[in-house]
N, C-alpha and C. Protein backbone atom coordinates (compact mmCIF):
# COMPACT_ATOMS: atom_id res chain seq x y z
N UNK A 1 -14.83 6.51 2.33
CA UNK A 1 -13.41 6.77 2.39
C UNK A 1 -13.09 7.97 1.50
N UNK A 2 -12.47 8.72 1.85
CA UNK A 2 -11.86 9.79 1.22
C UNK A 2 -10.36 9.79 0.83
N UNK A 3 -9.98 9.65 -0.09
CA UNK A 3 -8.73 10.35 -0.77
C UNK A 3 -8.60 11.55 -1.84
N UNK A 4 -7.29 11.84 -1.06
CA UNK A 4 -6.79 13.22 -1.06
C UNK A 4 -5.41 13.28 -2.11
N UNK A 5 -5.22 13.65 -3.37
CA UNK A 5 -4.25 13.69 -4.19
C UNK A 5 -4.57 15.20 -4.70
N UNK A 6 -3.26 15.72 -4.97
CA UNK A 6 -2.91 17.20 -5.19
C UNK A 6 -3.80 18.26 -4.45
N UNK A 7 -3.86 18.15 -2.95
CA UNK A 7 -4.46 18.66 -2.10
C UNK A 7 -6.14 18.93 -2.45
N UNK A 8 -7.00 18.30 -3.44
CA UNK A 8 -8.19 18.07 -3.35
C UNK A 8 -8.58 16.74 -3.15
N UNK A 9 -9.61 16.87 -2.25
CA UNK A 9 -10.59 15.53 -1.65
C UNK A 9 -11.05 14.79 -2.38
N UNK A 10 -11.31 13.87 -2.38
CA UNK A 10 -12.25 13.42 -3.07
C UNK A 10 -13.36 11.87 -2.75
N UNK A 11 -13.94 12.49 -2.33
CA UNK A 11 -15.12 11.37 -1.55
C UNK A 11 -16.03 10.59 -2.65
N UNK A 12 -15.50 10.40 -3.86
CA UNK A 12 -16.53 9.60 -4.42
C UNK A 12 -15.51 8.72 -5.12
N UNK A 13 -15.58 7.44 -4.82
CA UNK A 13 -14.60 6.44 -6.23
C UNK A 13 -15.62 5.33 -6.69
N UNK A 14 -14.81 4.88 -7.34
CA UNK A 14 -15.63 3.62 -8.17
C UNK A 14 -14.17 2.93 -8.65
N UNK A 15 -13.74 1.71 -8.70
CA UNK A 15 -13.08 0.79 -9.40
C UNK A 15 -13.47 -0.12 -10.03
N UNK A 16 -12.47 -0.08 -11.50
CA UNK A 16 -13.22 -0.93 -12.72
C UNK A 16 -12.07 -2.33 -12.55
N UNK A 17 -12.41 -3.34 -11.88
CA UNK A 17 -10.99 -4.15 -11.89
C UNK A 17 -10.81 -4.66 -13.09
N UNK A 18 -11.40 -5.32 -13.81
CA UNK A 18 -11.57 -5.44 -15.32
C UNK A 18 -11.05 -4.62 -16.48
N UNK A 19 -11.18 -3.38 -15.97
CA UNK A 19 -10.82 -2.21 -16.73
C UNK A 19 -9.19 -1.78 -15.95
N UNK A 20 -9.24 -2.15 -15.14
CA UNK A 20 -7.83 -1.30 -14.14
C UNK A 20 -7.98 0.11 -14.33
N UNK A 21 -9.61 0.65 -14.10
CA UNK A 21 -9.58 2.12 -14.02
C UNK A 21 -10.12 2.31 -12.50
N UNK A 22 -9.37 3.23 -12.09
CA UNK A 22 -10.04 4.04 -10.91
C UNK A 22 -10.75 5.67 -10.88
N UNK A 23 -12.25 5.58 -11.04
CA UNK A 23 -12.70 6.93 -11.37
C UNK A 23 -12.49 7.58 -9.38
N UNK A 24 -12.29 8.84 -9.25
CA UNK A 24 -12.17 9.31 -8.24
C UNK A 24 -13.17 10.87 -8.67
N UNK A 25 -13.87 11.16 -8.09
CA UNK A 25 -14.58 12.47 -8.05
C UNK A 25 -14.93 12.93 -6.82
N UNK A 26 -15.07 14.30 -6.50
CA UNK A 26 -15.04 15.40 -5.80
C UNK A 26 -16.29 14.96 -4.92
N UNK A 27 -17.37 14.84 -5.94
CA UNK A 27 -18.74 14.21 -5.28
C UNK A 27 -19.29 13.49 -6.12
N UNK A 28 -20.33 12.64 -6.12
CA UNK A 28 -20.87 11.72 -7.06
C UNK A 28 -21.01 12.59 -8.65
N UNK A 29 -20.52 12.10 -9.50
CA UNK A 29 -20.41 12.68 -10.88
C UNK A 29 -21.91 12.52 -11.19
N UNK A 30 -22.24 14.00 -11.83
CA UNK A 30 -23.30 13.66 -12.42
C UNK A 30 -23.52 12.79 -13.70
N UNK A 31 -24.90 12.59 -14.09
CA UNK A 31 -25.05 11.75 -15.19
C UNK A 31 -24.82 12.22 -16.85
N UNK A 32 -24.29 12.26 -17.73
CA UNK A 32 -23.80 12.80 -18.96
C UNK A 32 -23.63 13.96 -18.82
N UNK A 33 -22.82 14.49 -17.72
CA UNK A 33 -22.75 16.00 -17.57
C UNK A 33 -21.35 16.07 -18.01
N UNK A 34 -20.84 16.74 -19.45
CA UNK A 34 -19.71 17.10 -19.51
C UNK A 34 -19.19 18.22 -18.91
N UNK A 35 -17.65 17.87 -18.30
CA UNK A 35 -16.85 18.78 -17.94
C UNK A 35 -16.74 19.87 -18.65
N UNK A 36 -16.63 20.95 -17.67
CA UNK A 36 -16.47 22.48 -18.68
C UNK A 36 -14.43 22.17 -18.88
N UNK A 37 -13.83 21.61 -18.57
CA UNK A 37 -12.42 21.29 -19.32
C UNK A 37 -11.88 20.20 -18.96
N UNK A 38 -11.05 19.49 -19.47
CA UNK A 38 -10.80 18.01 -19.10
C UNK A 38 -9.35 18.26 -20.07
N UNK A 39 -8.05 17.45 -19.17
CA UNK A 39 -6.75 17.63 -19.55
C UNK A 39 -6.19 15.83 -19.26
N UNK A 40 -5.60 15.34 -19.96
CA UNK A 40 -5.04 13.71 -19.96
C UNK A 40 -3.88 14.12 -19.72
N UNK A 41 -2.92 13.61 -19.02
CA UNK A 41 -1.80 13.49 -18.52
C UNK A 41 -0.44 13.11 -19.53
N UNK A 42 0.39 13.20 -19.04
CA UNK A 42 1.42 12.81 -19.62
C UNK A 42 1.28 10.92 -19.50
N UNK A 43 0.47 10.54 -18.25
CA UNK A 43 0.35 9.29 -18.10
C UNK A 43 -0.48 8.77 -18.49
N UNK A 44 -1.48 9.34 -18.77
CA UNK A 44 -2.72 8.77 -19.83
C UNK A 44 -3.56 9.05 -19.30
N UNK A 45 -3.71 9.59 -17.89
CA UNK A 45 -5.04 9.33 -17.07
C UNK A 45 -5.73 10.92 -17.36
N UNK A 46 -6.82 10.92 -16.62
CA UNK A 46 -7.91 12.56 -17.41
C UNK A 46 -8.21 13.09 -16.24
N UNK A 47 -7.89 13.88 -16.28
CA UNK A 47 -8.62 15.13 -14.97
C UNK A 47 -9.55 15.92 -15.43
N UNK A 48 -10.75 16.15 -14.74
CA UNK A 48 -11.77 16.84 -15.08
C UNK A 48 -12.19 18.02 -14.14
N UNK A 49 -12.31 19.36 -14.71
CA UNK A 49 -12.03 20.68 -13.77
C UNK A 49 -13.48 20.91 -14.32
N UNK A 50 -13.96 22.07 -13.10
CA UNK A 50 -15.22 22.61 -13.08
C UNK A 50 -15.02 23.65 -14.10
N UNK A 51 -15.51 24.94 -13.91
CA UNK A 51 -15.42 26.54 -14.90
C UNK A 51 -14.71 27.15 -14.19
N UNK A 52 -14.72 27.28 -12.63
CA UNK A 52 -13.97 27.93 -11.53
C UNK A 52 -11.80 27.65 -12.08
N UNK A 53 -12.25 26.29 -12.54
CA UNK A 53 -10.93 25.23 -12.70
C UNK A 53 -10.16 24.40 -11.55
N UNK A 54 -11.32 24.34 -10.71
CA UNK A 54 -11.17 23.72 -9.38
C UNK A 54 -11.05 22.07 -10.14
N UNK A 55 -10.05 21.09 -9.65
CA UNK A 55 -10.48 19.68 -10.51
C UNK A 55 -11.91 19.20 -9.62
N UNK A 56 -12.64 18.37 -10.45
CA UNK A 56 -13.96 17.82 -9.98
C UNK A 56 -13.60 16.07 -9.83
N UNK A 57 -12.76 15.59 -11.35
CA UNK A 57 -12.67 14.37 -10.99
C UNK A 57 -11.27 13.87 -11.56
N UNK A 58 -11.22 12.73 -11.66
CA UNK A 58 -9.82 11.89 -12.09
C UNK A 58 -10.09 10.81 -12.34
N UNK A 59 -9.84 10.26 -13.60
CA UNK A 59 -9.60 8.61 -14.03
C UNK A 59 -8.28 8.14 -14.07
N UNK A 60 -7.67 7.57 -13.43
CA UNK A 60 -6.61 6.73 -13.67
C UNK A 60 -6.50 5.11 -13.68
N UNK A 61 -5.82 5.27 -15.01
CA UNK A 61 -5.91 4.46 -15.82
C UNK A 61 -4.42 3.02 -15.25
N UNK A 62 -5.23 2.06 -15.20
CA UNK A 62 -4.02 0.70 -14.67
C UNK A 62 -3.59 0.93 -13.61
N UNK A 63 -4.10 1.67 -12.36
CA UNK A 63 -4.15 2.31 -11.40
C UNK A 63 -3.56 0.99 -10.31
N UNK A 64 -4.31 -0.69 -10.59
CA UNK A 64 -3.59 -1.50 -9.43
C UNK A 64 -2.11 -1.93 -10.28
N UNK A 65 -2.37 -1.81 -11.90
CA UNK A 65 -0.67 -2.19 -12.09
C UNK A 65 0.13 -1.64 -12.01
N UNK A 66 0.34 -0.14 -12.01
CA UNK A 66 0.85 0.49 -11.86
C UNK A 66 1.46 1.18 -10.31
N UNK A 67 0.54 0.61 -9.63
CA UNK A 67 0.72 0.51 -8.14
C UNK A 67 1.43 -0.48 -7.70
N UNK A 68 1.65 -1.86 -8.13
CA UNK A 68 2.39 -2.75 -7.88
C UNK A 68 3.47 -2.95 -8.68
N UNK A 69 3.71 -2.17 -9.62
CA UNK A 69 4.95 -2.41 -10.40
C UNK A 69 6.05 -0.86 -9.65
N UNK A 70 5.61 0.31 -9.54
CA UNK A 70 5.78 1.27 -9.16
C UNK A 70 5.92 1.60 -7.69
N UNK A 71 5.16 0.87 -6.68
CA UNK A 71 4.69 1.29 -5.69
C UNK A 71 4.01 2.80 -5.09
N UNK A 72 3.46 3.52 -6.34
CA UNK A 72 3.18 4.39 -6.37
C UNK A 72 2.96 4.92 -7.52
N UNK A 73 1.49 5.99 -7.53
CA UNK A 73 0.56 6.10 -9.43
C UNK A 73 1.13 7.43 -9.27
N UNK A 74 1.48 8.13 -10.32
CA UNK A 74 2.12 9.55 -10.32
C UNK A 74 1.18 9.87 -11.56
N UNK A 75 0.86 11.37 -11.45
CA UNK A 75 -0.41 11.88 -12.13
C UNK A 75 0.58 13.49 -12.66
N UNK A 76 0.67 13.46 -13.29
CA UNK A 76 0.99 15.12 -14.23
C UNK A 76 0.15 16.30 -14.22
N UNK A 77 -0.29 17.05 -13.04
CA UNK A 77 -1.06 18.11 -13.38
C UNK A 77 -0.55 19.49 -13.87
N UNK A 78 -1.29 20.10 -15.35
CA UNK A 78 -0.54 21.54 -16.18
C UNK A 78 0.11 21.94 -14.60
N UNK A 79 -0.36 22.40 -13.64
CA UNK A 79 0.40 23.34 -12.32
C UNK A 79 1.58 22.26 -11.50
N UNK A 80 1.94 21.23 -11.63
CA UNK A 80 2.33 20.40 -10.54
C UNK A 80 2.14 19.01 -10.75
N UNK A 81 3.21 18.42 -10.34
CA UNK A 81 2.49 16.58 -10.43
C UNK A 81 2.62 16.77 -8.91
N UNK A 82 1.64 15.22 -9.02
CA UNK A 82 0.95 14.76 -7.34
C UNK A 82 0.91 13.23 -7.40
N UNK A 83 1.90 12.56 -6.37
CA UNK A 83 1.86 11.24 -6.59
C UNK A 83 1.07 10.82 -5.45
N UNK A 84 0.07 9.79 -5.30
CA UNK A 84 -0.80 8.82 -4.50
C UNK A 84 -0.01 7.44 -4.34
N UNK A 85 0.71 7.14 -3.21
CA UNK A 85 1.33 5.94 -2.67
C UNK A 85 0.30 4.79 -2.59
N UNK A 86 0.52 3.62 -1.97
CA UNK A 86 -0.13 2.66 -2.24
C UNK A 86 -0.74 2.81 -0.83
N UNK A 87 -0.50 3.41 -0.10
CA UNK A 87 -1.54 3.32 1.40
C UNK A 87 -2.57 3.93 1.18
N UNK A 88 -2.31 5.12 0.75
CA UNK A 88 -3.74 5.67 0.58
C UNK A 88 -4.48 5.31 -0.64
N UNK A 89 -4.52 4.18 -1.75
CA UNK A 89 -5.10 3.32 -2.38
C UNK A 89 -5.25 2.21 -2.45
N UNK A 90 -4.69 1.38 -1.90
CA UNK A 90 -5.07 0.00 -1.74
C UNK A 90 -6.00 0.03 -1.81
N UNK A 91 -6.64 0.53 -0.77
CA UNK A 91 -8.12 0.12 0.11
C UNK A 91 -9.28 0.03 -1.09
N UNK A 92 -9.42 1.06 -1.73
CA UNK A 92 -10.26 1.24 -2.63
C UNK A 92 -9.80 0.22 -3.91
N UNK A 93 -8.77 -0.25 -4.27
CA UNK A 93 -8.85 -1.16 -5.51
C UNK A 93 -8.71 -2.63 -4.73
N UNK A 94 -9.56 -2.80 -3.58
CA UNK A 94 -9.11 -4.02 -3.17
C UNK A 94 -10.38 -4.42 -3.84
């Protein structure tokens, strides 16, 4: 499954239900490979950009509570915010 927030793709997730984190990346994250820049939100959650400054990944953080209290996770990016509704996430924090 692919989702798409602030017009980049992103074909790789993982959900922590325990954690209420949802990691989302571009493609499978490599292994201890730090980001060449990484920016946390006004909402807490972390975006992680390549060198180009293309984003690579996204953690958001309380991602199903915030989906059911909200009906929708809103993310702060420096250029733009980009909100992800609950259709195009459910699926993945089910």
């Amino acid at each position: 499954m692919t989702i798409t927030i602030a017009e980049t793709r992103f074909d790789y997730h993982d959900y922590d239900a325990r954690g209420d984190t949802l990691f989302l990346s571009v493609k499978a994250p490599p292994r201890k490979h730090p980001p060449d820049r990484a920016y946390e939100t006004p909402e807490g959650h972390v975006i992680e950009y390549d060198a180009r400054g293309a984003i690579v990944s996204i953690e958001l953080l309380n991602a199903r509570w915030l989906l059911q209290r909200d009906g929708e996770l809103r993310v702060t990016l420096p250029e733009h915010r980009a909100v992800a509704d609950s259709d195009e996430l459910d699926a993945v924090l089910a």
